[in-house]
Protein backbone atom coordinates (compact mmCIF):
# COMPACT_ATOMS: atom_id res chain seq x y z
CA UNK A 1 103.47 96.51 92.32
CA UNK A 2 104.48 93.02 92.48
CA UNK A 3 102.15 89.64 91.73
CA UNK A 4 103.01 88.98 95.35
CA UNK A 5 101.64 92.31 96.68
CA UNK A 6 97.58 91.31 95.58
CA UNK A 7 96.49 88.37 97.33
CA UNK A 8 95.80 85.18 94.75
CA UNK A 9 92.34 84.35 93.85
CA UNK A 10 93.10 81.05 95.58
CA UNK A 11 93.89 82.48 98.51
CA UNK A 12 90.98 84.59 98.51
CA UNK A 13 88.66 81.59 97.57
CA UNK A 14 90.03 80.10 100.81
CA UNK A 15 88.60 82.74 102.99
CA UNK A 16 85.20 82.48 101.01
CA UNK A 17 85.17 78.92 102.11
CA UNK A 18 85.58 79.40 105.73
CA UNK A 19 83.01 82.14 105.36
CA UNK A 20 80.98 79.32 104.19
CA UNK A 21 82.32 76.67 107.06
CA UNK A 22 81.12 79.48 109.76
CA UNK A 23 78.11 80.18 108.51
CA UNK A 24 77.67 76.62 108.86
CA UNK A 25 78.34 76.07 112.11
CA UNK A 26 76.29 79.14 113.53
CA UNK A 27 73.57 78.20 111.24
CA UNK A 28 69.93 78.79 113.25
CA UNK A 29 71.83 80.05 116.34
CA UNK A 30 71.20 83.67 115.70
CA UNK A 31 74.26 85.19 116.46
CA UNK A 32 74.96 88.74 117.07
CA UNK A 33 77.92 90.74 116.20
CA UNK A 34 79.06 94.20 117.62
CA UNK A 35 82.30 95.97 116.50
CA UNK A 36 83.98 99.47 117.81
CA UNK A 37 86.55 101.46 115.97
CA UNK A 38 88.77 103.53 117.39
CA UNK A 39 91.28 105.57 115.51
CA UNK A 40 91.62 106.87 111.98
CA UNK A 41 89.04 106.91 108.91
CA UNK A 42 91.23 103.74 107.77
CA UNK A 43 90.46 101.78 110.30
CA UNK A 44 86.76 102.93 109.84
CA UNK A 45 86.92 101.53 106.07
CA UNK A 46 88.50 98.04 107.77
CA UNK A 47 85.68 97.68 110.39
CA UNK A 48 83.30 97.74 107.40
CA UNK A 49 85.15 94.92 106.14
CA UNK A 50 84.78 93.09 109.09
CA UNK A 51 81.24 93.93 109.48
CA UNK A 52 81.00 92.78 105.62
CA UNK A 53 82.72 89.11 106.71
CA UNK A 54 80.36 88.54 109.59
CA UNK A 55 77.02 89.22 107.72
CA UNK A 56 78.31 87.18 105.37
CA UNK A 57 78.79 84.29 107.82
CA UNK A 58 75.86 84.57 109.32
CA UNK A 59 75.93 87.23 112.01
CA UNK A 60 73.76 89.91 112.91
CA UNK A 61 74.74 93.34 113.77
CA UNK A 62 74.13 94.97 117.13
CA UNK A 63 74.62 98.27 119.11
CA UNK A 64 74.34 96.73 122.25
CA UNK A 65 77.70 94.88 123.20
CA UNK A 66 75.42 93.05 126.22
CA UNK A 67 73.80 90.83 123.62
CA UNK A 68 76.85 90.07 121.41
CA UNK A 69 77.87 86.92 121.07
CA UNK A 70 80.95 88.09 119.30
CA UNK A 71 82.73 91.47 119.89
CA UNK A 72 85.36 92.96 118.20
CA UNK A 73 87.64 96.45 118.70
CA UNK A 74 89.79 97.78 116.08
CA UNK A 75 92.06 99.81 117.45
CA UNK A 76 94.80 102.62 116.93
CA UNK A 77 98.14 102.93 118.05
CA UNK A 78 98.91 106.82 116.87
CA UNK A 79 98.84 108.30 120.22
CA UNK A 80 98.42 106.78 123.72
CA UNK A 81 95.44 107.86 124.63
CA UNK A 82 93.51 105.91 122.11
CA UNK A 83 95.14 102.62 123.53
CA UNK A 84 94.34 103.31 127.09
CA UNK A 85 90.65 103.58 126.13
CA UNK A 86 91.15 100.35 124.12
CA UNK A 87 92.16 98.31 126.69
CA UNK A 88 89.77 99.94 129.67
CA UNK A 89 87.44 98.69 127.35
CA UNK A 90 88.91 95.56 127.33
CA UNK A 91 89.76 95.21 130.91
CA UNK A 92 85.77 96.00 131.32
CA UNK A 93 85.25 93.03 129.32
CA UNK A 94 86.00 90.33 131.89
CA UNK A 95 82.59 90.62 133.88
CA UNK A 96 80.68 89.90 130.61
CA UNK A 97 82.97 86.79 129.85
CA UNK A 98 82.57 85.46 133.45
CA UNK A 99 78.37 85.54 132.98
CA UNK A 100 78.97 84.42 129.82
CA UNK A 101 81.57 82.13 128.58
CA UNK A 102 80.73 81.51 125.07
CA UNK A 103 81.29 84.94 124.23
CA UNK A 104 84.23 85.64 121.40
CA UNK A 105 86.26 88.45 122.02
CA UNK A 106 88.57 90.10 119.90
CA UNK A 107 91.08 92.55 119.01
CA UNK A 108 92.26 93.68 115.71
CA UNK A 109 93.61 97.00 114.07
CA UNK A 110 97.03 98.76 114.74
CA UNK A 111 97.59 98.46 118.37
CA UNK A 112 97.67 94.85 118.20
CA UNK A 113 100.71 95.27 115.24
CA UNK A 114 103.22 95.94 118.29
CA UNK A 115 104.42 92.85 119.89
CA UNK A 116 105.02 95.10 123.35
CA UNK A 117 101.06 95.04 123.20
CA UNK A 118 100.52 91.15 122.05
CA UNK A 119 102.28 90.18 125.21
CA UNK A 120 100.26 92.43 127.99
CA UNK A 121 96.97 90.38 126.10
CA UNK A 122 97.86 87.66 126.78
CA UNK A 123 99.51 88.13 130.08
CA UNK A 124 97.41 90.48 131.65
CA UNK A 125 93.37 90.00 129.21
CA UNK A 126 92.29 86.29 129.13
CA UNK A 127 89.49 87.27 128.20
CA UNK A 128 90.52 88.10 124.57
CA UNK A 129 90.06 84.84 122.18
CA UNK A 130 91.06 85.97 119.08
CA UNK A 131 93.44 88.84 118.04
CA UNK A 132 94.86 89.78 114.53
CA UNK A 133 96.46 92.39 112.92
CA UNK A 134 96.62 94.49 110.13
CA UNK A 135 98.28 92.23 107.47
CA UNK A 136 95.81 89.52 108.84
CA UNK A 137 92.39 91.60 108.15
CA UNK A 138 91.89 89.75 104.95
CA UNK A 139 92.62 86.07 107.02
CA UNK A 140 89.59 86.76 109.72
CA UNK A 141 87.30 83.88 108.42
CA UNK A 142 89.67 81.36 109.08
CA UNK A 143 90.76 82.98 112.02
CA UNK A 144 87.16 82.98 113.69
CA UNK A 145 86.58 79.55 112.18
CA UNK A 146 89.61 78.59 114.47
CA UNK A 147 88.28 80.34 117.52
CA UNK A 148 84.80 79.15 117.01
CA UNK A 149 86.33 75.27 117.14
CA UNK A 150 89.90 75.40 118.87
CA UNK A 151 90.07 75.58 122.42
CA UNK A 152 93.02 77.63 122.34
CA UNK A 153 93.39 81.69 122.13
CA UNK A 154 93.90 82.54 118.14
CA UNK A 155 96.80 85.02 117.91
CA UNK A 156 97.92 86.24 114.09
CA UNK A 157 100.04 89.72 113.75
CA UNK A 158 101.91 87.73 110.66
CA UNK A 159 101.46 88.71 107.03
CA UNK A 160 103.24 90.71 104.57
CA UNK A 161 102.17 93.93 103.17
CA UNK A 162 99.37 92.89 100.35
CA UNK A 163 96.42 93.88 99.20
CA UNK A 164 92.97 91.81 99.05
CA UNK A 165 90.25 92.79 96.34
CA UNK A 166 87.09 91.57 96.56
CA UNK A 167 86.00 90.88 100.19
CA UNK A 168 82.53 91.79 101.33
CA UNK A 169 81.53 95.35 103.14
CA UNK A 170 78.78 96.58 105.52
CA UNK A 171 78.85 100.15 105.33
CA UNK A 172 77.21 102.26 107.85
CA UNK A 173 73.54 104.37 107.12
CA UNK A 174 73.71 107.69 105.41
CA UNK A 175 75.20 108.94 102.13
CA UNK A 176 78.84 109.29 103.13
CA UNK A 177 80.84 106.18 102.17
CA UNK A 178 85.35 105.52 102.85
CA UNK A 179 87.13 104.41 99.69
CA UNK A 180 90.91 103.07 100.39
CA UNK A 181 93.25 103.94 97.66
CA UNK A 182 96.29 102.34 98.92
CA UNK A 183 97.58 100.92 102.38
CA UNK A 184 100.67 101.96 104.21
CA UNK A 185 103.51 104.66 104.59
CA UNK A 186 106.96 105.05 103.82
CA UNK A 187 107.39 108.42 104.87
CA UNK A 188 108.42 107.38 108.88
CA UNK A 189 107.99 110.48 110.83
CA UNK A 190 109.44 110.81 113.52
CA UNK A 191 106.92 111.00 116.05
CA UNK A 192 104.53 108.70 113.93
CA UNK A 193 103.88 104.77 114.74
CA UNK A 194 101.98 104.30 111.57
CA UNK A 195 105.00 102.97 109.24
CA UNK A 196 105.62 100.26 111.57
CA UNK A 197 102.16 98.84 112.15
CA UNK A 198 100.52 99.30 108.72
CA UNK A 199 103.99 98.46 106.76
CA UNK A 200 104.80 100.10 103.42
CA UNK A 201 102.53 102.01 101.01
CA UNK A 202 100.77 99.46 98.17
CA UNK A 203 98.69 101.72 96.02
CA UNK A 204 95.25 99.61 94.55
CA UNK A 205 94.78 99.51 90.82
CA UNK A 206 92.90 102.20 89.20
CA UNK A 207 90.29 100.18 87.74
CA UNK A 208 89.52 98.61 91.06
CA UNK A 209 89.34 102.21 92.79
CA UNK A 210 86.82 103.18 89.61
CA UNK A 211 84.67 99.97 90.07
CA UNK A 212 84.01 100.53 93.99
CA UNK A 213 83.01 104.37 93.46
CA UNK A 214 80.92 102.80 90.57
CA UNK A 215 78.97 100.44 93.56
CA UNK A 216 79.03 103.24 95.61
CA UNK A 217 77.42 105.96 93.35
CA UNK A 218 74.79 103.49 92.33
CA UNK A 219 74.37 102.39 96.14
CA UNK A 220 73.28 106.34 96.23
CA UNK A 221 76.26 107.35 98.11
CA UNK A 222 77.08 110.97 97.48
CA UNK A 223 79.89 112.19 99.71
CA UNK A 224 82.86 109.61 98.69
CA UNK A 225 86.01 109.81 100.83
CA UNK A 226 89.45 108.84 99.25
CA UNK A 227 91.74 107.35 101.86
CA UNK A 228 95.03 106.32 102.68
CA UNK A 229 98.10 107.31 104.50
CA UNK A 230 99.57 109.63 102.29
CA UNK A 231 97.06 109.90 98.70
CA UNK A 232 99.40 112.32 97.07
CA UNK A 233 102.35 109.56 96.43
CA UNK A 234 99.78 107.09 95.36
CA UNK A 235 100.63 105.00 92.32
CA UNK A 236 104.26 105.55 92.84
CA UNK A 237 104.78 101.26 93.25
CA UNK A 238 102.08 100.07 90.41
CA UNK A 239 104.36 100.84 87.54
CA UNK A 240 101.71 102.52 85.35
CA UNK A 241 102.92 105.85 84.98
CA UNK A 242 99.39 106.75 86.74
CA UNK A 243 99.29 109.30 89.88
CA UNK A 244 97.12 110.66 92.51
CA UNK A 245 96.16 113.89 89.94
CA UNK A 246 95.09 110.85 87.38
CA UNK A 247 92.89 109.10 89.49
CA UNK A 248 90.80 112.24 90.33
CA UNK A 249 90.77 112.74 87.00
CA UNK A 250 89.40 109.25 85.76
CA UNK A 251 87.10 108.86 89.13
CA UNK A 252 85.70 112.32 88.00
CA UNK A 253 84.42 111.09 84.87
CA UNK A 254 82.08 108.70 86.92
CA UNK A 255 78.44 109.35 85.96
CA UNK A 256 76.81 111.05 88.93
CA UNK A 257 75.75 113.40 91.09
CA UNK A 258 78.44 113.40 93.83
CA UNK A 259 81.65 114.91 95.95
CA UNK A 260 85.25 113.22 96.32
CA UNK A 261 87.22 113.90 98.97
CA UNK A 262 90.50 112.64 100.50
CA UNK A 263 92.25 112.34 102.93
CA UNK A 264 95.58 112.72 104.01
CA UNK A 265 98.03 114.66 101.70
CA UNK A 266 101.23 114.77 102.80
CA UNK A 267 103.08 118.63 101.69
CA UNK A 268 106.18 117.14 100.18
CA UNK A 269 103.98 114.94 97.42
CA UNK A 270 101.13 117.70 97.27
CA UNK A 271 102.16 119.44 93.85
CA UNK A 272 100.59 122.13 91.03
CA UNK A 273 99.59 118.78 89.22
CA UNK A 274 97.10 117.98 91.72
CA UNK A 275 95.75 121.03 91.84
CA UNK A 276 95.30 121.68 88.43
CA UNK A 277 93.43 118.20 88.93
CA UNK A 278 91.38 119.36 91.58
CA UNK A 279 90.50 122.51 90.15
CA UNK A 280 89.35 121.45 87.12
CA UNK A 281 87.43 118.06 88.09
CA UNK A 282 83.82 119.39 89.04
CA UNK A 283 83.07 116.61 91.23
CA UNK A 284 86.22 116.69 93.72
CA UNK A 285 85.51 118.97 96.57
CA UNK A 286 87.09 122.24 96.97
CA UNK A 287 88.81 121.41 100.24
CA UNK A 288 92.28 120.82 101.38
CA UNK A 289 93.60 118.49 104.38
CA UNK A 290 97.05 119.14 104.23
CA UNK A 291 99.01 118.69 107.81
CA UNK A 292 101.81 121.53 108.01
CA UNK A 293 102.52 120.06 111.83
CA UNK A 294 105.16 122.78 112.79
CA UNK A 295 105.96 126.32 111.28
CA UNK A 296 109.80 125.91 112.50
CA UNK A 297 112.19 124.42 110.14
CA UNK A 298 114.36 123.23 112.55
CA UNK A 299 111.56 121.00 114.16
CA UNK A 300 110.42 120.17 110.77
CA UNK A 301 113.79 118.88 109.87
CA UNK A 302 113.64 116.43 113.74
CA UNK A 303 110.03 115.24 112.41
CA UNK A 304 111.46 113.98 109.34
CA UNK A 305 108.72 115.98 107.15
CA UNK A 306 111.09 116.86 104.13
CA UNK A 307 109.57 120.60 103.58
CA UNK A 308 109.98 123.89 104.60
CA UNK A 309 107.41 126.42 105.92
CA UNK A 310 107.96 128.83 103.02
CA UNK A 311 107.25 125.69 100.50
CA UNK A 312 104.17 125.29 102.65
CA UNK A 313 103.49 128.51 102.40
CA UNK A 314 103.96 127.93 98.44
CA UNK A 315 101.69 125.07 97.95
CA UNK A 316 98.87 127.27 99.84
CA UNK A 317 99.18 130.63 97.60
CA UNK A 318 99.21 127.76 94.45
CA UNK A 319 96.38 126.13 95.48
CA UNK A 320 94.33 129.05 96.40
CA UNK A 321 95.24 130.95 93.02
CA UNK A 322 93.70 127.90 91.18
CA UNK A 323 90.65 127.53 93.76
CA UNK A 324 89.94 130.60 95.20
CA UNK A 325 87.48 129.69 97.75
CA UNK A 326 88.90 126.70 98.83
CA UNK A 327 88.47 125.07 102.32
CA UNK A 328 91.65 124.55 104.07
CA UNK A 329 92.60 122.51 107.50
CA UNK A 330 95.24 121.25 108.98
CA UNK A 331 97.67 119.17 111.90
CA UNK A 332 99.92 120.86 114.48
CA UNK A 333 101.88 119.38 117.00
CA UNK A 334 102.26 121.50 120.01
CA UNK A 335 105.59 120.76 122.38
CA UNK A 336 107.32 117.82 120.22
CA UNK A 337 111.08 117.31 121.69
CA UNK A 338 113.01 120.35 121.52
CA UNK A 339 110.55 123.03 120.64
CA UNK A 340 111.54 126.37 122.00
CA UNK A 341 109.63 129.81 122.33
CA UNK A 342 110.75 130.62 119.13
CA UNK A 343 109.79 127.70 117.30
CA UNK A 344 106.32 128.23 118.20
CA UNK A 345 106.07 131.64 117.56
CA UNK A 346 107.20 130.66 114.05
CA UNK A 347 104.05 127.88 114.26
CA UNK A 348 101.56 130.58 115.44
CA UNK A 349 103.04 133.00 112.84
CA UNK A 350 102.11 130.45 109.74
CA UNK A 351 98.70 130.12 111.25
CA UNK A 352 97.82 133.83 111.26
CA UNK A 353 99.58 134.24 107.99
CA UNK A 354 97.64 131.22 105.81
CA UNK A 355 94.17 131.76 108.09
CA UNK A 356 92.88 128.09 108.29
CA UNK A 357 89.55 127.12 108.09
CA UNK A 358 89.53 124.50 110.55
CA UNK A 359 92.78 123.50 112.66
CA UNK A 360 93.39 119.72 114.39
CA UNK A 361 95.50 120.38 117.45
CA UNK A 362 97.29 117.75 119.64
CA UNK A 363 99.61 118.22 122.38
CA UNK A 364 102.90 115.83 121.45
CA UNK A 365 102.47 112.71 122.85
CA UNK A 366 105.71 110.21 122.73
CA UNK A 367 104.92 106.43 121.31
CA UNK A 368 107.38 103.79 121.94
CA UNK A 369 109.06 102.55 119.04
CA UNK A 370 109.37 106.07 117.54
CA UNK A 371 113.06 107.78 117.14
CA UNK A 372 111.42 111.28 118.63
CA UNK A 373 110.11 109.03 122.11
CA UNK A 374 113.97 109.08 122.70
CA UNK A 375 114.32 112.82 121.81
CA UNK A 376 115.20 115.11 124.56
CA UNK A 377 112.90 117.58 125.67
CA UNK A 378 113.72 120.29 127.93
CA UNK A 379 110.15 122.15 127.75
CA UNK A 380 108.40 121.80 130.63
CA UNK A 381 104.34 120.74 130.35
CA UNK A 382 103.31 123.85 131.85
CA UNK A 383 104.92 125.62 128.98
CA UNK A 384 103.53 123.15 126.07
CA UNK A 385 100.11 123.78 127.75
CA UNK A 386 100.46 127.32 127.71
CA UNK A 387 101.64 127.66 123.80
CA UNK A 388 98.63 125.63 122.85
CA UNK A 389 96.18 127.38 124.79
CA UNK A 390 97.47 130.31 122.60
CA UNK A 391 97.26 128.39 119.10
CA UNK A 392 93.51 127.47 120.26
CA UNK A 393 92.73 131.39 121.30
CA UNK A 394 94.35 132.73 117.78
CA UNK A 395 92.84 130.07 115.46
CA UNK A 396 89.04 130.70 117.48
CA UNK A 397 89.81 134.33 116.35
CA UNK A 398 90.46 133.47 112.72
CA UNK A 399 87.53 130.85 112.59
CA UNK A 400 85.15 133.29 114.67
CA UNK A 401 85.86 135.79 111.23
CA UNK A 402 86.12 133.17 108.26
CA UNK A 403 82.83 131.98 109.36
CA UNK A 404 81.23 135.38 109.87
CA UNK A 405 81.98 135.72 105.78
CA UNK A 406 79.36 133.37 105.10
CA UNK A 407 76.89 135.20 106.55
CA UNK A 408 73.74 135.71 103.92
CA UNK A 409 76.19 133.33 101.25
CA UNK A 410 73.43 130.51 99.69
CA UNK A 411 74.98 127.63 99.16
CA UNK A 412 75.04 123.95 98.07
CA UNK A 413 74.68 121.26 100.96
CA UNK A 414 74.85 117.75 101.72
CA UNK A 415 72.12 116.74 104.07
CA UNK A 416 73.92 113.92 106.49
CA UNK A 417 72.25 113.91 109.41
CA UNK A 418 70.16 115.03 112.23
CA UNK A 419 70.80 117.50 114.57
CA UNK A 420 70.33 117.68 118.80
CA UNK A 421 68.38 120.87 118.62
CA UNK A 422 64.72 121.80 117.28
CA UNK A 423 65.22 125.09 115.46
CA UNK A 424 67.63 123.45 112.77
CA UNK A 425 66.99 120.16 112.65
CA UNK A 426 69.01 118.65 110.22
CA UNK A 427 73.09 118.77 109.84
CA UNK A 428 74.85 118.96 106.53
CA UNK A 429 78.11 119.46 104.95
CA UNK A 430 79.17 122.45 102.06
CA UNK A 431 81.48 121.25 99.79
CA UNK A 432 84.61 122.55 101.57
CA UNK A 433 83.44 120.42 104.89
CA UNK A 434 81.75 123.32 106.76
CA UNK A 435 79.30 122.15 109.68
CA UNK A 436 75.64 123.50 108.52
CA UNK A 437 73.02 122.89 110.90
CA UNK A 438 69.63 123.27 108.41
CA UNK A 439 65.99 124.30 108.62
CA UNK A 440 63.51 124.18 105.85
CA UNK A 441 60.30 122.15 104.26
CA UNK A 442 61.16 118.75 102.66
CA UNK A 443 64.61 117.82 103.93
CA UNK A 444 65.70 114.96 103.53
CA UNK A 445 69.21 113.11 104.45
CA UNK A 446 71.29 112.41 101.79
CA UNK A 447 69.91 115.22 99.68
CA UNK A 448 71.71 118.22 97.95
CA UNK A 449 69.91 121.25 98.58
CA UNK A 450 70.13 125.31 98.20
CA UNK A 451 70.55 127.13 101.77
CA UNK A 452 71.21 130.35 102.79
CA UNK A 453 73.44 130.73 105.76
CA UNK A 454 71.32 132.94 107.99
CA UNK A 455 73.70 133.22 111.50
CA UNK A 456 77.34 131.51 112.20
CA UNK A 457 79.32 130.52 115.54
CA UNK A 458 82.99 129.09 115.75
CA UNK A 459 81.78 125.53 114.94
CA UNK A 460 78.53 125.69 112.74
CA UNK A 461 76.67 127.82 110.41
CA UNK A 462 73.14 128.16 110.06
CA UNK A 463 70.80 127.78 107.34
CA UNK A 464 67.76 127.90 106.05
CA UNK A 465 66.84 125.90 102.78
CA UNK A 466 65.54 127.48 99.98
């Protein structure tokens, strides 16, 4: 990694001192703050950033956007759905600043990377104030210093692709906590917007990673999730000779009692080496997100995804040799441009063959700025409807038996939250990211406890503790 990819201490100084000038200028105001993510786990890990900034400055956090003073949406730009919601939220917006005026609003996240989307917010939203992207996360004291004293709307999608160490967080309640890794993506996927809003991958430094899980264990997290874009090709730009199988390794040796995860793995960086790593560090979680996205070759090779479905196929029989009862999920795209009948058969096929734990499904939706948006695509929607109604019938059948197995099986669980019903009511997590729904005498969240599984559905089991 280059000196210029880590932002200076300087730089970073600066931002502390408009945290400083804010908190300043709101001082005995009591100002509230109320953010919404949409999107990705990243963009979870930002928001706390954010949220870390503002309490810093002075704000206080709220659930109820009503009583904000300042409100802020971090959005996603993977599929078009996501933006739609973003700005109906946004359009619904303009009531609130008509009653009241002093209100800040503003936009930040991946959405807001795309100059097609700058321009309809300022054309077509007044209403937002300030707007910033994701190279300019790191900037947003001096940003809402700006909007808090300029007249004028406060628009910044500049930046290069950097990393800054060392700003505050405000994570939510419970004992799960998001650890970023690295930033970015170089791997440009066809369909996939990410490359072009989030720039290139930067990997952090390993002793940074190891000092935040450090906080975070003795903050009494317990569930620690690893993210970036692609973890498997981290540490390829520091220039240390360290990997993604070497950082499990050295964040394993942590004192604690806790579970890494992480999230996402990319097939064509996923190698023996990190399983070997994952199998023999106690404290990383026998589960696997690894996105296979199409069983066909030939659509494969139009995504840009650089493997095969018999390496997939590979990776899985490696993996499971090492961990035998390993959790395993997965992304498919259903009707990208130019899938035929026989290309999904050859999807459906890998599905029944490999028996997934838990499957993420999307119909293909096209995103401007994309090579596959210009694809053609002679499959009708009726027919792209009809092969995923199949994928969701055959994987309900595989889940519907996978989960059956468990019956009677006591296990180790992470108590995380609380459930709707009064029979079992607590939820939890196994270590392979199973749903549990939990009964029992003492429970508490953010506990490890014994349970035996005592019935199953397609979407929970259920346990009693012991």
């Amino acid at each position: 990694m280059s000196e210029s990819a880590i932002v200076s201490q300087e730089e970073l100084q600066n931002q502390f001192t408009y945290m400083d000038a804010v908190a300043e200028l709101i001082r005995g105001r009591h100002l509230r703050a109320y953010t919404h993510t949409f999107g990705c786990q990243q963009n979870e890990a930002d928001t706390e950033r954010i949220r870390g900034m503002l309490h810093e400055m002075g704000y206080e956090m709220t659930e109820e956007i009503d009583k904000a003073d300042f409100i802020l949406y971090n959005t996603c730009a993977v599929r078009e759905h996501a933006e739609d919601r973003a700005f109906g939220n946004i359009g619904a917006l303009s009531h609130l600043k008509k009653q009241r005026p002093d209100v800040i609003i503003a936009l930040c996240g991946c959405m807001v990377q795309q100059e097609k989307n700058v321009e309809k917010i300022k054309k077509s939203y007044p209403q937002v104030k300030l707007l910033f992207g994701t190279h300019a996360l790191w900037r947003f004291p001096s940003l809402l210093y700006r909007a808090l004293t300029e007249k004028k709307r406060i628009f910044d999608i500049g930046g290069v692709d950097d990393i800054a160490e060392g700003l505050p967080v405000l994570r939510g309640h419970g004992p799960k906590a998001w650890l970023s890794i690295m930033y970015g993506c170089n791997n440009f996927c066809t369909y996939c917007i990410v490359p072009y809003v989030r720039g290139r991958e930067r990997s952090r430094r390993p002793e940074e990673i190891e000092k935040e899980l450090r906080e975070l264990v003795a903050a009494g997290y317990k569930e620690i999730t690893l993210l970036g874009q692609n973890v498997n090709s981290y540490g390829k730009d520091l220039g240390l000779d360290v990997d993604f199988a070497d950082l499990l390794r050295r964040l394993n040796a942590v004192p604690g009692d806790f579970w890494l995860r992480f999230m996402t793995s990319h097939p064509k960086d996923a190698s023996p080496r990190l399983f070997d790593a994952m199998a023999d560090c106690k404290k990383v979680a026998k589960q696997l997100h690894l996105p296979f996205q199409s069983g066909s070759d030939e659509i494969l090779r139009r995504m840009n995804r650089r493997y095969t479905a018999e390496s997939y196929r590979a990776l899985i029989v490696d993996a499971r040799r090492k961990m035998p009862g390993i959790t395993l999920s997965s992304d498919i795209i259903v009707g990208f441009p130019g899938e035929t009948e026989a290309d999904f058969e050859q999807t459906l096929a890998l599905v029944q063959d490999i028996q997934f734990d838990l499957l993420f499904t999307f119909l293909y939706s096209p995103r401007s700025g994309t090579p596959a948006a210009t694809y053609e695509d002679p499959a009708t929607p009726q027919q792209k409807q009809a092969w995923f109604e199949r994928l969701l019938q055959a994987q309900d059948a595989i889940v519907a038996q996978r989960q059956a197995a468990y019956q009677g099986r006591t296990m180790r669980l992470l108590v995380d939250g609380t459930a709707k019903g009064p029979d079992y009511p607590f939820t939890a997590r196994t270590e392979g990211n199973l749903l549990v729904c939990v009964r029992g005498e003492n429970i508490k969240i953010g506990d490890f406890i014994e349970a035996t599984i005592e019935k199953t559905s397609l979407r929970c089991l259920f346990a009693v503790k012991q």
